[in-house]
C-alpha atoms as a PDB file:
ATOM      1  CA  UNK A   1      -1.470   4.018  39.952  1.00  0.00           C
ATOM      2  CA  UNK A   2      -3.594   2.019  37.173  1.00  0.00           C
ATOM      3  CA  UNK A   3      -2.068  -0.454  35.423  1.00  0.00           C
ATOM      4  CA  UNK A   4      -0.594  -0.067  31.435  1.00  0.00           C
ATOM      5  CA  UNK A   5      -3.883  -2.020  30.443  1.00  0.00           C
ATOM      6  CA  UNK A   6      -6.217   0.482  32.694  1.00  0.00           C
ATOM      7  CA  UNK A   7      -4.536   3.351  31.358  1.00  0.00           C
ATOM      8  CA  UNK A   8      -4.799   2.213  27.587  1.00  0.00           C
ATOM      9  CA  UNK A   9      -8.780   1.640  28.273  1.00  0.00           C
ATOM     10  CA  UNK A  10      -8.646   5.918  29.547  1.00  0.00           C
ATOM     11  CA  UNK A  11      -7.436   6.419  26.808  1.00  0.00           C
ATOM     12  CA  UNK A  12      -9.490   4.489  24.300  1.00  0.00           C
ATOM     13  CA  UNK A  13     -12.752   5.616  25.822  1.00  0.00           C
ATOM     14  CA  UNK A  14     -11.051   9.181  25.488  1.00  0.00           C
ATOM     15  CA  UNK A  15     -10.914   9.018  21.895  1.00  0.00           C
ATOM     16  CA  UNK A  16     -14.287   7.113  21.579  1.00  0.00           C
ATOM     17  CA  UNK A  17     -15.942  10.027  22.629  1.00  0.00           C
ATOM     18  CA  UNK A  18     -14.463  12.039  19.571  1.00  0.00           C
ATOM     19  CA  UNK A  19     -15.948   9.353  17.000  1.00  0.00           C
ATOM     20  CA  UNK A  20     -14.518   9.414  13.713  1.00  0.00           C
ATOM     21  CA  UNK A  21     -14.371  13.571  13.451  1.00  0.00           C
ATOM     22  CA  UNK A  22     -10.543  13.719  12.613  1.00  0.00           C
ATOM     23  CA  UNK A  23     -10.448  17.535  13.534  1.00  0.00           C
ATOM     24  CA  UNK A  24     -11.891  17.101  16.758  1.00  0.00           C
ATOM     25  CA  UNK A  25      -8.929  13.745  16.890  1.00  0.00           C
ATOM     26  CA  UNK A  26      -6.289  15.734  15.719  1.00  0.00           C
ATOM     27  CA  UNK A  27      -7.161  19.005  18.184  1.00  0.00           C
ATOM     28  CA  UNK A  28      -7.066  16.527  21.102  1.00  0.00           C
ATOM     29  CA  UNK A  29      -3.953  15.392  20.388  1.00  0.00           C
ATOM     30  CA  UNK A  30      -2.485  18.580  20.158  1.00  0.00           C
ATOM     31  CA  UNK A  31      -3.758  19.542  23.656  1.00  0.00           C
ATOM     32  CA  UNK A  32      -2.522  16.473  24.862  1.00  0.00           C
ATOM     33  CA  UNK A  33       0.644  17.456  24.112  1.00  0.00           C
ATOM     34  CA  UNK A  34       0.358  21.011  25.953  1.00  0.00           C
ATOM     35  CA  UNK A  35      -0.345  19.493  28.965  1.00  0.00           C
ATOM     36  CA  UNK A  36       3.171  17.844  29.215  1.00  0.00           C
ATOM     37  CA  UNK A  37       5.751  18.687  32.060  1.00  0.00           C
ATOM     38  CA  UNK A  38       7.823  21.713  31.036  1.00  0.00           C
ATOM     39  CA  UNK A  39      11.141  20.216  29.157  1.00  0.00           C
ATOM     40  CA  UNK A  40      13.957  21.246  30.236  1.00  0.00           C
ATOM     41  CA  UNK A  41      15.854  23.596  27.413  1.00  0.00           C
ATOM     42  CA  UNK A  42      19.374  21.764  28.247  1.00  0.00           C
ATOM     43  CA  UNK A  43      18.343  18.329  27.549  1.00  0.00           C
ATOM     44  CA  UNK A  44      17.042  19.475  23.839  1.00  0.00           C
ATOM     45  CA  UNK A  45      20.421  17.886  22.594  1.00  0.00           C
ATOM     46  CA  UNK A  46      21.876  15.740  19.620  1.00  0.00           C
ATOM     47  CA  UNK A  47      21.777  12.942  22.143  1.00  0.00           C
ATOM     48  CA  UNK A  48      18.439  12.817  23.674  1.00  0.00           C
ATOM     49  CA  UNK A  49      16.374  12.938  19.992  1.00  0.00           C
ATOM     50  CA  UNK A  50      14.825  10.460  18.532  1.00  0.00           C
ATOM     51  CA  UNK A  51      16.153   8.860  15.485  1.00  0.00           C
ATOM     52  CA  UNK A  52      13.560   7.927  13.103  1.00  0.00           C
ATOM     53  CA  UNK A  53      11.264  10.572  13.564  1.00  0.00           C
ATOM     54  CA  UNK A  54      10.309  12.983  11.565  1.00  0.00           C
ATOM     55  CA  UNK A  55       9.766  15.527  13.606  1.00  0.00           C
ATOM     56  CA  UNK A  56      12.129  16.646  16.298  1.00  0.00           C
ATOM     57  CA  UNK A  57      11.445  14.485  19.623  1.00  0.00           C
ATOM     58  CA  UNK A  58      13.354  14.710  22.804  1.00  0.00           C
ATOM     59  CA  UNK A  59      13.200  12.100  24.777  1.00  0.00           C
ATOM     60  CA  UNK A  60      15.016  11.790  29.041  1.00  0.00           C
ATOM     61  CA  UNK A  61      14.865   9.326  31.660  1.00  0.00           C
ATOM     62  CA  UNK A  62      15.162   8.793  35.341  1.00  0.00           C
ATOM     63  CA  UNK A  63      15.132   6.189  37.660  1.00  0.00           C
ATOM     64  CA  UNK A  64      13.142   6.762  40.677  1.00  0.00           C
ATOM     65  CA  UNK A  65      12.164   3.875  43.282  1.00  0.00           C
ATOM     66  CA  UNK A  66      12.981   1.443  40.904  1.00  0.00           C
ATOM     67  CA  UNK A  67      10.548   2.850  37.905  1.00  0.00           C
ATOM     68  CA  UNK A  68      11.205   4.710  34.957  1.00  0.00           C
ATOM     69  CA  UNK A  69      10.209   8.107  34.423  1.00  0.00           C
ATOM     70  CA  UNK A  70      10.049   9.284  30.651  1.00  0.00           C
ATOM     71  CA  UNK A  71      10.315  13.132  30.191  1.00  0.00           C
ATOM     72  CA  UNK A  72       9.816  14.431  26.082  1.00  0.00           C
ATOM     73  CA  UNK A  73       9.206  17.198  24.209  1.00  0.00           C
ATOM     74  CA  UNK A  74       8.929  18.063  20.568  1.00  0.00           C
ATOM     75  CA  UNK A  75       8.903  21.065  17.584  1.00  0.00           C
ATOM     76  CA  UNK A  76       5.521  19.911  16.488  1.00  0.00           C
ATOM     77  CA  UNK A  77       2.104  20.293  18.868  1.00  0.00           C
ATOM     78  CA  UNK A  78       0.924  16.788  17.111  1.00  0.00           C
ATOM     79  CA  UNK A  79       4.206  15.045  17.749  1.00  0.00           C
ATOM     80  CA  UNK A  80       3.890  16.359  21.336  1.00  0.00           C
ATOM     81  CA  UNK A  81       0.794  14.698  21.743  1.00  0.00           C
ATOM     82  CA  UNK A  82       1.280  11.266  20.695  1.00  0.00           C
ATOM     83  CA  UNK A  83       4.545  11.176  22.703  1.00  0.00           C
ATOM     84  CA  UNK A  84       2.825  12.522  25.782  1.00  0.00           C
ATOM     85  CA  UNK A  85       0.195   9.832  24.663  1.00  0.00           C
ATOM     86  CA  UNK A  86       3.131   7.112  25.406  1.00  0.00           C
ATOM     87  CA  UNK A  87       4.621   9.016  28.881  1.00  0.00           C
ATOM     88  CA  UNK A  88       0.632   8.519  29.914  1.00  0.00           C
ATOM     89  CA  UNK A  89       0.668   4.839  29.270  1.00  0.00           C
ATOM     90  CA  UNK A  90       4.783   4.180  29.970  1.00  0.00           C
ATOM     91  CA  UNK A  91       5.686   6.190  32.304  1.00  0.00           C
ATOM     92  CA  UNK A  92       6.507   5.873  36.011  1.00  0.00           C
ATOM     93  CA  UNK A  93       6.564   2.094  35.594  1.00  0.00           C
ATOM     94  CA  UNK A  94       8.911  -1.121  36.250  1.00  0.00           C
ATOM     95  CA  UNK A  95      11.465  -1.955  33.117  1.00  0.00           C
ATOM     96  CA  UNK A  96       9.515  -5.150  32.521  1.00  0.00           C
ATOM     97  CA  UNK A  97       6.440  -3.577  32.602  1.00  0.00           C
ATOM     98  CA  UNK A  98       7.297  -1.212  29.955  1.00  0.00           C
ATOM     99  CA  UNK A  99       9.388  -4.325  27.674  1.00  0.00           C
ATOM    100  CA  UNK A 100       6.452  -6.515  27.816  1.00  0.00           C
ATOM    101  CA  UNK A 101       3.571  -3.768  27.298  1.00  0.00           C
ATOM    102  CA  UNK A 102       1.400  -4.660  24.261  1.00  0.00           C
ATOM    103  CA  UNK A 103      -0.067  -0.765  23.110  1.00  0.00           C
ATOM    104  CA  UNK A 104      -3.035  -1.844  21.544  1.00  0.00           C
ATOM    105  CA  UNK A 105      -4.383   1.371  22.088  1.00  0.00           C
ATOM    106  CA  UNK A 106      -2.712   2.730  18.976  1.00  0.00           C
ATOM    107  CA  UNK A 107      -4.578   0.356  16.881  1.00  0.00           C
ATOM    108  CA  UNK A 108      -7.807   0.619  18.571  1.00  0.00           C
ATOM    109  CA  UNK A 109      -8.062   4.330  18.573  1.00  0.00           C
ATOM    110  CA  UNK A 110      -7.281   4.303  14.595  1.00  0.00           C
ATOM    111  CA  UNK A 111      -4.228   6.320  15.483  1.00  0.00           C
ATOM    112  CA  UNK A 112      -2.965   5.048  11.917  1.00  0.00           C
ATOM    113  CA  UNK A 113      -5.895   6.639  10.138  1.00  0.00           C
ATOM    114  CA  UNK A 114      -5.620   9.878  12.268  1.00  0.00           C
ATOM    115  CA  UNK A 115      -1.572  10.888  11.516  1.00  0.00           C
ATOM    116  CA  UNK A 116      -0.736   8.529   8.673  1.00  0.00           C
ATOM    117  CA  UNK A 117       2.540   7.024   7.376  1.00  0.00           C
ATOM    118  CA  UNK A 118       5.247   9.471   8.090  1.00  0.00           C
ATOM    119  CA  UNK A 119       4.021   9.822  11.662  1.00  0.00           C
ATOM    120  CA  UNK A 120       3.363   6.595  12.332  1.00  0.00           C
ATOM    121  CA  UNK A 121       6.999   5.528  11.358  1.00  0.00           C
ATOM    122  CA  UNK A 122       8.245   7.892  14.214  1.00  0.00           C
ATOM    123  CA  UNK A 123       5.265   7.214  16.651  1.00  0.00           C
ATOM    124  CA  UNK A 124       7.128   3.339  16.507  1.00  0.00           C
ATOM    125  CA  UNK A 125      10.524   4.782  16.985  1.00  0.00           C
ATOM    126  CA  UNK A 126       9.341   6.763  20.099  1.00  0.00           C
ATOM    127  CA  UNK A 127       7.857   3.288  20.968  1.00  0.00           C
ATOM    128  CA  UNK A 128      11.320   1.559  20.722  1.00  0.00           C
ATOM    129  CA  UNK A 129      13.427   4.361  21.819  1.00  0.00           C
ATOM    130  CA  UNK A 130      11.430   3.806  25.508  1.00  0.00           C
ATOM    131  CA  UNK A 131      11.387   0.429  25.167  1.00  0.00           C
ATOM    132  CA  UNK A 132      15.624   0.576  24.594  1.00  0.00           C
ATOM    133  CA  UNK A 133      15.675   2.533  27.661  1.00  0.00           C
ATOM    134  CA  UNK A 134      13.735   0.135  29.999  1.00  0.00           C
ATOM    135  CA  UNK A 135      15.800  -2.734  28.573  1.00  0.00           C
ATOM    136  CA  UNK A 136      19.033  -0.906  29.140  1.00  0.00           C
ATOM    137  CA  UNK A 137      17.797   0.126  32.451  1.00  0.00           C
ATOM    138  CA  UNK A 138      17.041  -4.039  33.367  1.00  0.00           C
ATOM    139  CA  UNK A 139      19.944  -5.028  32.109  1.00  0.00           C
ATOM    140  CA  UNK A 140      21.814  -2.317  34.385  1.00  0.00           C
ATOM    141  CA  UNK A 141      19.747  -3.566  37.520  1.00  0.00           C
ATOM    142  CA  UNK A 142      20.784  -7.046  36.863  1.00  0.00           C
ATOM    143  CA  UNK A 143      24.194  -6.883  36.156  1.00  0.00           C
END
């Protein structure tokens, strides 16, 4: 599997290819979001959302071989997206991988342009909310 920084270049070269036609961004996204793993209807519970986030985003995790897999799903097909935008880059990785990632493909993509303010609050919250889980998950394996 590539590394976080591999996967972030994908991705970047992805959206390159869509230029600055916000549509065309914006469509992408949405079919990014189609494409992730069915959700299981049980887990869409009080306790697996996402505070902070406009839109409604569930978010599960499980431990396999030592790396975390991230599982989401959401009401809305652009919240979908960027969150399967984050399993892409996050998922299936070490805790300190995911702590210590830098996702500087947000930025260089123009992500903030694309989904503005609202969305971008909850884009960081689904950022932190993983980021809680893969320090909760290191502390566990050190204790």
């Amino acid at each position: 599997m590539a590394d976080i920084n591999s996967i972030q270049e994908e991705i970047i070269s992805e959206f390159e290819i869509l230029g600055d036609d916000k549509e065309s961004t914006i469509y992408y996204i949405m079919e990014l979001g189609d494409q992730l793993q069915e959700f299981p209807e049980e887990e869409k519970k009080e306790d697996n959302i996402i505070k902070g986030c406009q839109s409604k985003v569930w978010l599960t995790t499980t431990l396999e071989d030592g790396k975390i897999c991230f599982q989401a799903d959401s009401n809305t097909d652009i919240t979908k997206g960027l969150i399967s935008l984050l399993i892409r880059v996050l998922s299936e990785r070490k805790a300190s991988e995911i702590i210590n990632a830098d996702l500087y493909f947000i930025d260089k993509i123009g992500m903030g342009n694309i989904i503005g303010s609202q969305r971008s609050n909850g884009l960081s919250a689904m950022i932190k909310q993983m980021k809680l889980y893969a320090i909760a998950y290191q502390a566990k394996t050190n204790a």
